[in-house]
C-alpha atoms as a PDB file:
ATOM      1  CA  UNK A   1     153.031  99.509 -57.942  1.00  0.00           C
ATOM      2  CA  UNK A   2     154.534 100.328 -61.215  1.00  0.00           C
ATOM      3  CA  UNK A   3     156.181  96.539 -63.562  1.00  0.00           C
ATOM      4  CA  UNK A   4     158.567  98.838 -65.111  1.00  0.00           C
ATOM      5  CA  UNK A   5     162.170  97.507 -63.906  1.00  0.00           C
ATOM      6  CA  UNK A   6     165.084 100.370 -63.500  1.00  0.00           C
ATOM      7  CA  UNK A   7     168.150  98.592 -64.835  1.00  0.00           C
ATOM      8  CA  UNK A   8     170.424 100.337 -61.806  1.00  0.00           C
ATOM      9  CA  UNK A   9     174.133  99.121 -61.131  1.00  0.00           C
ATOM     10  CA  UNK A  10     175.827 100.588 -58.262  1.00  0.00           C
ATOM     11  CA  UNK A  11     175.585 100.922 -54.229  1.00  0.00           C
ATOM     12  CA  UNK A  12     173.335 102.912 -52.194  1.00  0.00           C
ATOM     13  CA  UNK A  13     174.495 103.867 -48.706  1.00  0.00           C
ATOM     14  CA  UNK A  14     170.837 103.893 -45.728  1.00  0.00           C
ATOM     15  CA  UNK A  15     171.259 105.063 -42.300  1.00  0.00           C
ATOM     16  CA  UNK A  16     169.153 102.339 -40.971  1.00  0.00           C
ATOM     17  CA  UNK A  17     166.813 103.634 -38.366  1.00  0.00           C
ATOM     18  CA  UNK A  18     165.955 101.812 -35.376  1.00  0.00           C
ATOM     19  CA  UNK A  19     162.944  99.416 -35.301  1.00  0.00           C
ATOM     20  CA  UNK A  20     163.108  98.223 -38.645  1.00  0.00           C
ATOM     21  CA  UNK A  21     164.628  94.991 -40.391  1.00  0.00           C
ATOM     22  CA  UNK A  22     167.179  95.390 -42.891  1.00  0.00           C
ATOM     23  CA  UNK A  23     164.921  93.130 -45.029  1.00  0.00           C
ATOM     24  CA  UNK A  24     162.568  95.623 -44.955  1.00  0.00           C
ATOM     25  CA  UNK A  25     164.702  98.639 -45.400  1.00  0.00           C
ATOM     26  CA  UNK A  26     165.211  96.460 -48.628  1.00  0.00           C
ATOM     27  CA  UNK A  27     161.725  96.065 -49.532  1.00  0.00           C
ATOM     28  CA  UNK A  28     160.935  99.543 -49.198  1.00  0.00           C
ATOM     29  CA  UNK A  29     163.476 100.987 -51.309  1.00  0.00           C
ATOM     30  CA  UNK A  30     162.366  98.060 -53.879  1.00  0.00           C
ATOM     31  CA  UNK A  31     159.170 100.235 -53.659  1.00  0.00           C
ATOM     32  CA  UNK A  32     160.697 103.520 -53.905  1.00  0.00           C
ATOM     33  CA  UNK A  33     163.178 102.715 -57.237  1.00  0.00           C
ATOM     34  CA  UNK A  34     162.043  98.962 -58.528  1.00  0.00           C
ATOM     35  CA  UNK A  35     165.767  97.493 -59.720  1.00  0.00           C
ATOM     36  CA  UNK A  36     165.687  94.677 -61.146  1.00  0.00           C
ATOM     37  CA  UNK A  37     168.155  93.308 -58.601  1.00  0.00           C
ATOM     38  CA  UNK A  38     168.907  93.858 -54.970  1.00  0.00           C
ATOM     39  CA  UNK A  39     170.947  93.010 -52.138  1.00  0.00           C
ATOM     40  CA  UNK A  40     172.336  94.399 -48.987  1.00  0.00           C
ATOM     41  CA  UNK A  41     176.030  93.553 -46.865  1.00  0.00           C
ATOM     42  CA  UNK A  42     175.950  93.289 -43.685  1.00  0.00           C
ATOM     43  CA  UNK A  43     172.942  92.573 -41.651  1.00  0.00           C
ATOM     44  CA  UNK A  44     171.393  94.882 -39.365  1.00  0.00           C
ATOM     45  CA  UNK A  45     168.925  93.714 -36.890  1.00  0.00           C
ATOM     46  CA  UNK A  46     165.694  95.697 -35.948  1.00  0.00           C
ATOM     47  CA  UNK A  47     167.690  97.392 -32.843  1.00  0.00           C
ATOM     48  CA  UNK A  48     170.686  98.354 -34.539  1.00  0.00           C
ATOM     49  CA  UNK A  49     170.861 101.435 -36.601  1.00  0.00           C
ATOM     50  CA  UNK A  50     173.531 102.908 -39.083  1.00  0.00           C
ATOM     51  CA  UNK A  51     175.389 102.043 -42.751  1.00  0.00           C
ATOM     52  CA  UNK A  52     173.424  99.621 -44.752  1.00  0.00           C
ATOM     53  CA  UNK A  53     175.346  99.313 -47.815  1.00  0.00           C
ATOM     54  CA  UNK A  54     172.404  98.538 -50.982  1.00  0.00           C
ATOM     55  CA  UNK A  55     173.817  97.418 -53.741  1.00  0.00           C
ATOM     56  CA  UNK A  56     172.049  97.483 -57.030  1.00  0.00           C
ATOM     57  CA  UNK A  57     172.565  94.975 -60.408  1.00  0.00           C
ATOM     58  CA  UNK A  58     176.330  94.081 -61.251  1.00  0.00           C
ATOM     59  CA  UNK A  59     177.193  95.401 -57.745  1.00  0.00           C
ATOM     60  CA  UNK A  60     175.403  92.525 -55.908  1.00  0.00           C
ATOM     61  CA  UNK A  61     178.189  90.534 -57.247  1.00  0.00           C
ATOM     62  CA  UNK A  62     180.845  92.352 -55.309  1.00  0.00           C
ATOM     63  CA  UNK A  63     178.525  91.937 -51.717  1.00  0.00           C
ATOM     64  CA  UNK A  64     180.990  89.361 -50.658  1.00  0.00           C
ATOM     65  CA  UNK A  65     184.082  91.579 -51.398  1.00  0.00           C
ATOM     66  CA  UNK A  66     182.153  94.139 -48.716  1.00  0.00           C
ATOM     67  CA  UNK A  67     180.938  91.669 -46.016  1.00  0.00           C
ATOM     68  CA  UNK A  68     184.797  90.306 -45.822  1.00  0.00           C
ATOM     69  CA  UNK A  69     186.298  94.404 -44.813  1.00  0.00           C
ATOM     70  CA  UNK A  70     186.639  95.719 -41.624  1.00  0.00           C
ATOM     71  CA  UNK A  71     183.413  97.151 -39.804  1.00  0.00           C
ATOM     72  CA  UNK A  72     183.070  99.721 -36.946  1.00  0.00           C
ATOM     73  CA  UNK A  73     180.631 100.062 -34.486  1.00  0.00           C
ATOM     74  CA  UNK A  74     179.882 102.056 -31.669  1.00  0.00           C
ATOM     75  CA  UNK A  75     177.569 100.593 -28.421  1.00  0.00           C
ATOM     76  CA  UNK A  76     176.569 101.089 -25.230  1.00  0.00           C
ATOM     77  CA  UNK A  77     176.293  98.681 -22.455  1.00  0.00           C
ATOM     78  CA  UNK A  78     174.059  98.932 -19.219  1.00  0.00           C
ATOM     79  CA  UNK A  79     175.908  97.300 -16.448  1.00  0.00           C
ATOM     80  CA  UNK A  80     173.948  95.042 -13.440  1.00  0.00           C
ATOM     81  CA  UNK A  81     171.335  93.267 -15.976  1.00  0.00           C
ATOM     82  CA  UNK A  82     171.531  90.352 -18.160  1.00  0.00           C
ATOM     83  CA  UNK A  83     169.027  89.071 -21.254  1.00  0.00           C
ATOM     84  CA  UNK A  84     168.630  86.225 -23.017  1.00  0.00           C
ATOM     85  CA  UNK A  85     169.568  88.009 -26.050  1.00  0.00           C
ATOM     86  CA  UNK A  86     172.508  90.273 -24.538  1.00  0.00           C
ATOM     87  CA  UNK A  87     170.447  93.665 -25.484  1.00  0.00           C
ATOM     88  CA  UNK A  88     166.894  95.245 -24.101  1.00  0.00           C
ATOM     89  CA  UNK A  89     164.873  92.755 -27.010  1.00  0.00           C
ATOM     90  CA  UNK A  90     166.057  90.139 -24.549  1.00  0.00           C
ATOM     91  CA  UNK A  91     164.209  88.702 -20.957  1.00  0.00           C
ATOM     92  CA  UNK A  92     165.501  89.193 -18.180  1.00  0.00           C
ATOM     93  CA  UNK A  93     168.230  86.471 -16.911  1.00  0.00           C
ATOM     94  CA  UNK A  94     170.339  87.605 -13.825  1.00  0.00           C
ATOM     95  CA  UNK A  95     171.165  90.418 -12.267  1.00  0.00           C
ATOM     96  CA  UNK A  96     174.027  92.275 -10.700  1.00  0.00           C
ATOM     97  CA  UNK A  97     175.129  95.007  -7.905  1.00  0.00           C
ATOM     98  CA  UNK A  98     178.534  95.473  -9.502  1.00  0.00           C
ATOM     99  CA  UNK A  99     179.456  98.405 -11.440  1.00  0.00           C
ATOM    100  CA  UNK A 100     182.598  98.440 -12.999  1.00  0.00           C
ATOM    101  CA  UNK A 101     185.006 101.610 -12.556  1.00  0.00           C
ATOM    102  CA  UNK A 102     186.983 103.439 -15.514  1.00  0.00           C
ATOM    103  CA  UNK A 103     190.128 101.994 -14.486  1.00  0.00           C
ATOM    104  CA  UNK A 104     188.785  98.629 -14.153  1.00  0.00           C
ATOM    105  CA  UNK A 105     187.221  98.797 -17.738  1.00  0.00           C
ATOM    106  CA  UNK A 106     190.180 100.124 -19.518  1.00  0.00           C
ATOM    107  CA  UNK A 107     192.445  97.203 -17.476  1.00  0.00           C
ATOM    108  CA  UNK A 108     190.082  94.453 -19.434  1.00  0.00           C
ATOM    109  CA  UNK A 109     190.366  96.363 -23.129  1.00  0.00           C
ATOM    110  CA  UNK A 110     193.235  94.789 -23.967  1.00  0.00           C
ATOM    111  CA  UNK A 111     192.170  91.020 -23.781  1.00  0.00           C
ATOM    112  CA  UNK A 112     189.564  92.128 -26.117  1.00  0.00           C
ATOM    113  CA  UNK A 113     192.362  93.717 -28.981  1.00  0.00           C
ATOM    114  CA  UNK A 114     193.424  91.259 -31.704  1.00  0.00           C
ATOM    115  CA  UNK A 115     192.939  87.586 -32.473  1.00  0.00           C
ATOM    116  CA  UNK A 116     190.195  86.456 -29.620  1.00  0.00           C
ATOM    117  CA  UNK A 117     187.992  83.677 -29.790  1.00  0.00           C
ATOM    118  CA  UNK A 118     184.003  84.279 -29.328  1.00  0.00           C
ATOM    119  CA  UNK A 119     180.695  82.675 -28.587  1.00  0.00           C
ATOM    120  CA  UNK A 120     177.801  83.890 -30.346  1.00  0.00           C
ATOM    121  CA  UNK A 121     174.776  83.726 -28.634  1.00  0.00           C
ATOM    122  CA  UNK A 122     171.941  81.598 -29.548  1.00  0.00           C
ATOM    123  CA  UNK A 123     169.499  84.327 -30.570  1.00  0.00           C
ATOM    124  CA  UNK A 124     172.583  85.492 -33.426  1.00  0.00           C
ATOM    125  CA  UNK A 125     171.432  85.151 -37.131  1.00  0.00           C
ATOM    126  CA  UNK A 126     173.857  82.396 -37.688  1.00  0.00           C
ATOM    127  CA  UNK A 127     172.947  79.009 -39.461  1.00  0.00           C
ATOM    128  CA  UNK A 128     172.318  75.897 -37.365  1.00  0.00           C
ATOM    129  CA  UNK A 129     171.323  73.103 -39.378  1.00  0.00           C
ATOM    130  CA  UNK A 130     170.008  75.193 -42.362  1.00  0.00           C
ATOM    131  CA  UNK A 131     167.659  77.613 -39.589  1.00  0.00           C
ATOM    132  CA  UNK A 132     168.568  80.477 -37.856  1.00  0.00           C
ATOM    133  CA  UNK A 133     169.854  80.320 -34.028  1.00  0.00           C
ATOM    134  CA  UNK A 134     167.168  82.881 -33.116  1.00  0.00           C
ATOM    135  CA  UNK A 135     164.267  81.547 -34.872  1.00  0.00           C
ATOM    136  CA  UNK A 136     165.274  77.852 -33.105  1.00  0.00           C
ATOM    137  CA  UNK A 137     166.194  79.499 -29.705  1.00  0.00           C
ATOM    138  CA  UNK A 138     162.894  81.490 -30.079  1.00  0.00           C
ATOM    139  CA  UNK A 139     160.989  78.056 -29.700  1.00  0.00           C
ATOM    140  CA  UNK A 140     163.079  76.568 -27.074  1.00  0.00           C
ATOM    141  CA  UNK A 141     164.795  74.308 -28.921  1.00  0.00           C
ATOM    142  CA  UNK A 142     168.866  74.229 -27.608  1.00  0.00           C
ATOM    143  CA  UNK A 143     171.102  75.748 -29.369  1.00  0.00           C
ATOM    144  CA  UNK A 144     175.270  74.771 -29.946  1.00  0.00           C
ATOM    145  CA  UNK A 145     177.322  77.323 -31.982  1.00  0.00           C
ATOM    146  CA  UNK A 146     180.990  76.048 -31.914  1.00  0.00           C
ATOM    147  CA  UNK A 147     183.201  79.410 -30.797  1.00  0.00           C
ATOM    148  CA  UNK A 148     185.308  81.347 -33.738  1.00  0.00           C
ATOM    149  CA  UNK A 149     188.143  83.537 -34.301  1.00  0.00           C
ATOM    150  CA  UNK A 150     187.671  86.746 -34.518  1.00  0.00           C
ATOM    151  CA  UNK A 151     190.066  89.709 -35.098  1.00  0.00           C
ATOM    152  CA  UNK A 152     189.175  92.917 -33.453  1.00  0.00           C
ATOM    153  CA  UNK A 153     191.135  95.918 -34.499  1.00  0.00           C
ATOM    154  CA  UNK A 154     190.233  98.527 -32.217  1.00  0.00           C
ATOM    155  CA  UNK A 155     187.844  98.644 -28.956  1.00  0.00           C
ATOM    156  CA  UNK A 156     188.382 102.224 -27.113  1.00  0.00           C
ATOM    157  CA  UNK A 157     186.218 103.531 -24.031  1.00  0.00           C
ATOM    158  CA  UNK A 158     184.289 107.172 -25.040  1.00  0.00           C
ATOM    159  CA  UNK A 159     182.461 107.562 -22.306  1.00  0.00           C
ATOM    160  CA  UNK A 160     181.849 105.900 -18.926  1.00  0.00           C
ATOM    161  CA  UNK A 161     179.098 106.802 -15.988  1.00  0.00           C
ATOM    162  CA  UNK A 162     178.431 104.481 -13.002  1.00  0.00           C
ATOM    163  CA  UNK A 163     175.266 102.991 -14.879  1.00  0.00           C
ATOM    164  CA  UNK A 164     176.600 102.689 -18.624  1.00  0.00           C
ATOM    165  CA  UNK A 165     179.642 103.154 -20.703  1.00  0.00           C
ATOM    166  CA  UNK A 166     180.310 103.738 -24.744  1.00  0.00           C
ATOM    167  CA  UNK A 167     182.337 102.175 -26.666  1.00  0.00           C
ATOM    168  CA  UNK A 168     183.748 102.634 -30.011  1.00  0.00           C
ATOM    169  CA  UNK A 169     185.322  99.084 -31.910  1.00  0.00           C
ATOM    170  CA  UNK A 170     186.725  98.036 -35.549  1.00  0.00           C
ATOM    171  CA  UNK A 171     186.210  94.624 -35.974  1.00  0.00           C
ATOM    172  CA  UNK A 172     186.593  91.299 -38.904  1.00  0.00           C
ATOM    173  CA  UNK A 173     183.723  90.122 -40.628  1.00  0.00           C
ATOM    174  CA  UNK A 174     181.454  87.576 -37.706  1.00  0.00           C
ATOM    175  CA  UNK A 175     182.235  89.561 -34.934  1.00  0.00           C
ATOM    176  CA  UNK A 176     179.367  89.483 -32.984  1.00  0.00           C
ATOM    177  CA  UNK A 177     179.512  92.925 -30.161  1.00  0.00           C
ATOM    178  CA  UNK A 178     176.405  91.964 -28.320  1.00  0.00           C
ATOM    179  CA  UNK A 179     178.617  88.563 -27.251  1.00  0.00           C
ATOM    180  CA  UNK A 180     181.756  91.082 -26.670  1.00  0.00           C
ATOM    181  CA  UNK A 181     179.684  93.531 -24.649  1.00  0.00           C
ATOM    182  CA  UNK A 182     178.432  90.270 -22.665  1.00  0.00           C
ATOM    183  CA  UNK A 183     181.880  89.303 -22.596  1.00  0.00           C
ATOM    184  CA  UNK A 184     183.232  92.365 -21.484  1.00  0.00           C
ATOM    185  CA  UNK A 185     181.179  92.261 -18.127  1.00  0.00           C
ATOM    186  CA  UNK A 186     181.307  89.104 -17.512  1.00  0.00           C
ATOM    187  CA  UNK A 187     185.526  89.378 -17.277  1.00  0.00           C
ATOM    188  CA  UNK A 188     184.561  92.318 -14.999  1.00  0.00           C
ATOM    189  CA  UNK A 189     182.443  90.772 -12.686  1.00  0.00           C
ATOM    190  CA  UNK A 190     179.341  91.923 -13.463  1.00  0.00           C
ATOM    191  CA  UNK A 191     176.693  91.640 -16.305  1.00  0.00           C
ATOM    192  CA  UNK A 192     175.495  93.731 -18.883  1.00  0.00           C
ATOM    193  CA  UNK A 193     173.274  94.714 -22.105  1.00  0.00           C
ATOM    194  CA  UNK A 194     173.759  96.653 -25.407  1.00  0.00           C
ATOM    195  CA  UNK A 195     171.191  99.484 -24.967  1.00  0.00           C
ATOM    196  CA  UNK A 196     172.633 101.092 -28.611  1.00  0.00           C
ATOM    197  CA  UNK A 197     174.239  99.796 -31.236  1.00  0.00           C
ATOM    198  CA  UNK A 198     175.488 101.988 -34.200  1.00  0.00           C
ATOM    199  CA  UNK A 199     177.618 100.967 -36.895  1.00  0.00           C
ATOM    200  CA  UNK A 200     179.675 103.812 -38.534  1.00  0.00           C
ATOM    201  CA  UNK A 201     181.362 102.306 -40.839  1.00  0.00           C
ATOM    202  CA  UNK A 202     181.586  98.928 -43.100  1.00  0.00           C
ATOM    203  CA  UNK A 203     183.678  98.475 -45.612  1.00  0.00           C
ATOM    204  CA  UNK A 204     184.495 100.830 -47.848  1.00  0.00           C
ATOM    205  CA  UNK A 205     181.276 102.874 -46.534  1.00  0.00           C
ATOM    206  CA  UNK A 206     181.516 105.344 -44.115  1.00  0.00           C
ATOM    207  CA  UNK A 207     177.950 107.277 -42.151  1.00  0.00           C
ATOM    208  CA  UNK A 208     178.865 110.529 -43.253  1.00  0.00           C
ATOM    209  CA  UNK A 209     178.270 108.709 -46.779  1.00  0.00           C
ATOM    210  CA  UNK A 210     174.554 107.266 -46.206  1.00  0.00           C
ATOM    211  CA  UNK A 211     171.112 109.000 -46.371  1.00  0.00           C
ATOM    212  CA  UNK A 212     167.790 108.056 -44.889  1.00  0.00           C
ATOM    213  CA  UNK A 213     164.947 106.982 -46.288  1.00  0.00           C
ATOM    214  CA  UNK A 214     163.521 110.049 -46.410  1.00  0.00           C
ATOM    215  CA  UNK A 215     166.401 111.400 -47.742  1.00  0.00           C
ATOM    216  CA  UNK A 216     167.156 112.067 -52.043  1.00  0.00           C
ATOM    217  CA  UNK A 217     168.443 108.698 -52.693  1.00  0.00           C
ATOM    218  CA  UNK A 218     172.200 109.423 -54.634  1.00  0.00           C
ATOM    219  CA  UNK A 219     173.073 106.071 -56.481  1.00  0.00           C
ATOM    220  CA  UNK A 220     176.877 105.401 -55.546  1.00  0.00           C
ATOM    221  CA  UNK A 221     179.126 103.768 -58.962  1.00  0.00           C
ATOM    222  CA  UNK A 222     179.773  99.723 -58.575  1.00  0.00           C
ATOM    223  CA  UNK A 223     183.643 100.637 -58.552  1.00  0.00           C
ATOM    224  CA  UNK A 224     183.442 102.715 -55.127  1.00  0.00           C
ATOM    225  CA  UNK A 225     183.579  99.633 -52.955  1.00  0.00           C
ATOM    226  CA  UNK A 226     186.824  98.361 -55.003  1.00  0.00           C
ATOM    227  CA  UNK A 227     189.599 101.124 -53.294  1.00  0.00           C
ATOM    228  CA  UNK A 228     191.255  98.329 -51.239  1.00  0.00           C
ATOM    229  CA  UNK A 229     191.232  95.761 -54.166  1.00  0.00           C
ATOM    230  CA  UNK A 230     194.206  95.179 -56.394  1.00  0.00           C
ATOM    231  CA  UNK A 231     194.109  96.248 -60.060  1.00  0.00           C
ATOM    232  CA  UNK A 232     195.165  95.217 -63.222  1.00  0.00           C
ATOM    233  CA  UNK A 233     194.551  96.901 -66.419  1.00  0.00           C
ATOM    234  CA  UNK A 234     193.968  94.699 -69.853  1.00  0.00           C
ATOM    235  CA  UNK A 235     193.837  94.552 -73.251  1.00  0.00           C
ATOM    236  CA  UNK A 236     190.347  94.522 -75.274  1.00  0.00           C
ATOM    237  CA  UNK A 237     191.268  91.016 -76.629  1.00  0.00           C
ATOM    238  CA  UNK A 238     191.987  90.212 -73.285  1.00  0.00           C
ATOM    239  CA  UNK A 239     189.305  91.450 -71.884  1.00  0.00           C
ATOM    240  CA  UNK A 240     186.920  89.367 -74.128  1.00  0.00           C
ATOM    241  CA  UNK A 241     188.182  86.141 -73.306  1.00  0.00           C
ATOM    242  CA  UNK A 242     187.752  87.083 -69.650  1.00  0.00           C
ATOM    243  CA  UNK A 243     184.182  88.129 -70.281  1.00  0.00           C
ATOM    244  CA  UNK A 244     183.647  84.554 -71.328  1.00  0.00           C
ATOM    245  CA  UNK A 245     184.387  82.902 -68.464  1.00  0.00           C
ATOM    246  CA  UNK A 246     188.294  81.854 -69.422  1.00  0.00           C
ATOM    247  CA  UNK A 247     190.694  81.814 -67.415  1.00  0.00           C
ATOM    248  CA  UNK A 248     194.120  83.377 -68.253  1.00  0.00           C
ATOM    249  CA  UNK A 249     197.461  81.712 -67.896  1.00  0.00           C
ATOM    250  CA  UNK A 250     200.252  84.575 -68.421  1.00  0.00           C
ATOM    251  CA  UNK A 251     203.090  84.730 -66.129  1.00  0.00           C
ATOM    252  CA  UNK A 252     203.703  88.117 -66.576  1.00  0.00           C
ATOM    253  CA  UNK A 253     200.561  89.394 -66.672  1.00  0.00           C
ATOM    254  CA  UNK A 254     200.261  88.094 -62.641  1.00  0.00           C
ATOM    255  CA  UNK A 255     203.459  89.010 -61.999  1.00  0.00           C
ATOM    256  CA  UNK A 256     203.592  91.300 -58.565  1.00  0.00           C
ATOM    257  CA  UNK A 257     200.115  90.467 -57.647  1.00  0.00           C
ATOM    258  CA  UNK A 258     198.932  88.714 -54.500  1.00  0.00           C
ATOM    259  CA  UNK A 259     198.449  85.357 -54.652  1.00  0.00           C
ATOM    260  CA  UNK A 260     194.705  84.186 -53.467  1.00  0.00           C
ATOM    261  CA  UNK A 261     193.430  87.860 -52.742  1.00  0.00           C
ATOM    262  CA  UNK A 262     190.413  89.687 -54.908  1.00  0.00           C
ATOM    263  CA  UNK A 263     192.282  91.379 -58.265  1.00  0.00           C
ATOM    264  CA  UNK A 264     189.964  93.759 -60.160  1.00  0.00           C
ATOM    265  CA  UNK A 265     190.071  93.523 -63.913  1.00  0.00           C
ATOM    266  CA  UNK A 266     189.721  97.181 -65.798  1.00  0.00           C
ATOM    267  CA  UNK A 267     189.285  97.573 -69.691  1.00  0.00           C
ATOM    268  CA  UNK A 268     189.431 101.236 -71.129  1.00  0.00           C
ATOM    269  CA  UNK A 269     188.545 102.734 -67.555  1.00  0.00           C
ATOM    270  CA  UNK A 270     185.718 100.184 -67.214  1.00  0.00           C
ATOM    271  CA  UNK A 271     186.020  97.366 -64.308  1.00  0.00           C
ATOM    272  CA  UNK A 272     184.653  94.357 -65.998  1.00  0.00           C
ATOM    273  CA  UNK A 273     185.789  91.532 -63.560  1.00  0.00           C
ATOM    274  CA  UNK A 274     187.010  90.154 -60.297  1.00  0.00           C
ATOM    275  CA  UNK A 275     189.573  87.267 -60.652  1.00  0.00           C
ATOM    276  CA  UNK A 276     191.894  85.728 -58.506  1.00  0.00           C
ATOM    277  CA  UNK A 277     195.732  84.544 -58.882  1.00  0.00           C
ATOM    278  CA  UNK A 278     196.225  80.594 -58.336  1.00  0.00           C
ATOM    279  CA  UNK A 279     199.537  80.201 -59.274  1.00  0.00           C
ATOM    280  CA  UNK A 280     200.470  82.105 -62.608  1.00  0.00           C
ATOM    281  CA  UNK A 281     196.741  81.722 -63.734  1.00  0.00           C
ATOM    282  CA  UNK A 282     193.792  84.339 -63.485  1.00  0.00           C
ATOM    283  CA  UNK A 283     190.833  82.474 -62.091  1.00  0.00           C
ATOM    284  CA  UNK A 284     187.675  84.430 -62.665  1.00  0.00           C
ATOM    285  CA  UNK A 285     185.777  85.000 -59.417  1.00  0.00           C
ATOM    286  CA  UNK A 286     182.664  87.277 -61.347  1.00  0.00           C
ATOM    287  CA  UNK A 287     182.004  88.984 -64.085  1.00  0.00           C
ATOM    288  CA  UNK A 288     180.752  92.158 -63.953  1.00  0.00           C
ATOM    289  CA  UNK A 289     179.464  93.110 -67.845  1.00  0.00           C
END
């Protein structure tokens, strides 16, 4: 493998196939273009396939204004068998004879819609205790995750046979739909496991966007992912004090902006900062030059 670093700065949209990490969807594309930087938004475990957004450089500093958007998925559940791990990765748990009608499924959608609390299992990728729930469930070691609020936008039925039934959701950041598929059932009297999961959509990145691996890799611009974020044009002066860290006190200036939210900081068509409005000061969040 080539030392030479490529000084890249932007976003880089994978269909991830099935069967592979999305660390080492990472590490192979590290092979393929060797940035000096890298990160991805939005884990993707091996089963799970769909957008990975890459980003690149500057752009790794704008990963958390990704992870926090909206994401949709669609999944299929199998009705009348339960895992360990809610999907087929899982062992076998419990079993069940019931299989849940159309009418009965589209009755229980909407006490999924909204602000719902959930559950994540213990084999999620969440923290406990600086480890990860799996890798401690994965040696039999109990496992506690306190429930959360979650906000899900959208949860439709697409397609529905005795056996299985797809589903199509938009959902906040920590939504976790192997623990609302096992939900799902479980308010329907029966069990179930997520046979596919797809994700279509995350953020500001859409599948009809993303390539595979195989595929001519087409560098996205850092700005792309910054659509939903406010804006706020400034002077050159201005612009270098930002650059240094400072923050900017200017009534004016903040004047119509939201109050606590992301604001993206442009210079002569450039974006060169996210800040953030406490009051009537800028507070810089990152810089991106």
């Amino acid at each position: 493998m080539t030392n030479i670093k490529n000084d890249l700065n932007g976003w880089l949209v994978i269909d991830k196939p099935r069967g592979i990490s999305s660390a080492a969807v990472v590490g192979k594309i590290k092979h393929l273009l060797h940035p000096t930087k890298i990160g991805h938004a939005g884990t993707l475990d091996p089963l799970a396939t769909g957008v990975l957004p890459i980003a690149f450089g500057k752009a790794t500093r704008l990963i958390p204004f990704v992870m926090d958007d909206t994401k949709t998925y669609e999944f299929d559940i199998k009705w009348g068998v339960e895992t360990d791990t809610d999907d087929l990765a899982g062992s076998e748990v419990t079993n069940s004879d019931k299989r849940p009608t159309k009418k009965e499924i589209l009755s229980v959608l909407p006490k999924f819609k909204g602000e719902i609390t959930q559950t994540p299992s213990p084999y999620s990728a969440i923290k406990v205790g600086g480890k990860r729930a799996y890798e401690l469930a994965r040696l039999g070691e109990e496992v506690k995750i306190p429930e959360r609020i979650i906000n899900i936008h959208k949860l439709e039925l697409i397609k529905n046979t005795r056996a299985a039934a797809s589903f199509v959701t938009e959902v906040s950041k920590g939504t976790y739909i192997r623990t609302l598929a096992h939900d799902m059932a479980h308010i329907l009297g029966t069990v179930g496991v997520v046979t596919r999961l797809h994700r279509v959509q995350d953020g500001p990145f859409e599948i009809s966007q993303a390539v595979t691996l195989e595929d001519e890799l087409k560098i996205l611009p850092m700005e792309c992912v910054l659509g939903k974020i406010q804006k706020l044009v400034v002077s050159s002066e201005m612009a270098e004090r930002i650059c240094h860290g400072q923050r900017i006190k200017d009534k004016n200036l903040v004047n119509g902006l939201k109050v606590n939210t992301p604001v993206a900081i442009w210079c002569k068509e450039k974006v060169i900062a996210i800040m953030r409005v406490k009051g009537d000061v800028l507070h810089p969040d990152c810089i991106l030059i």
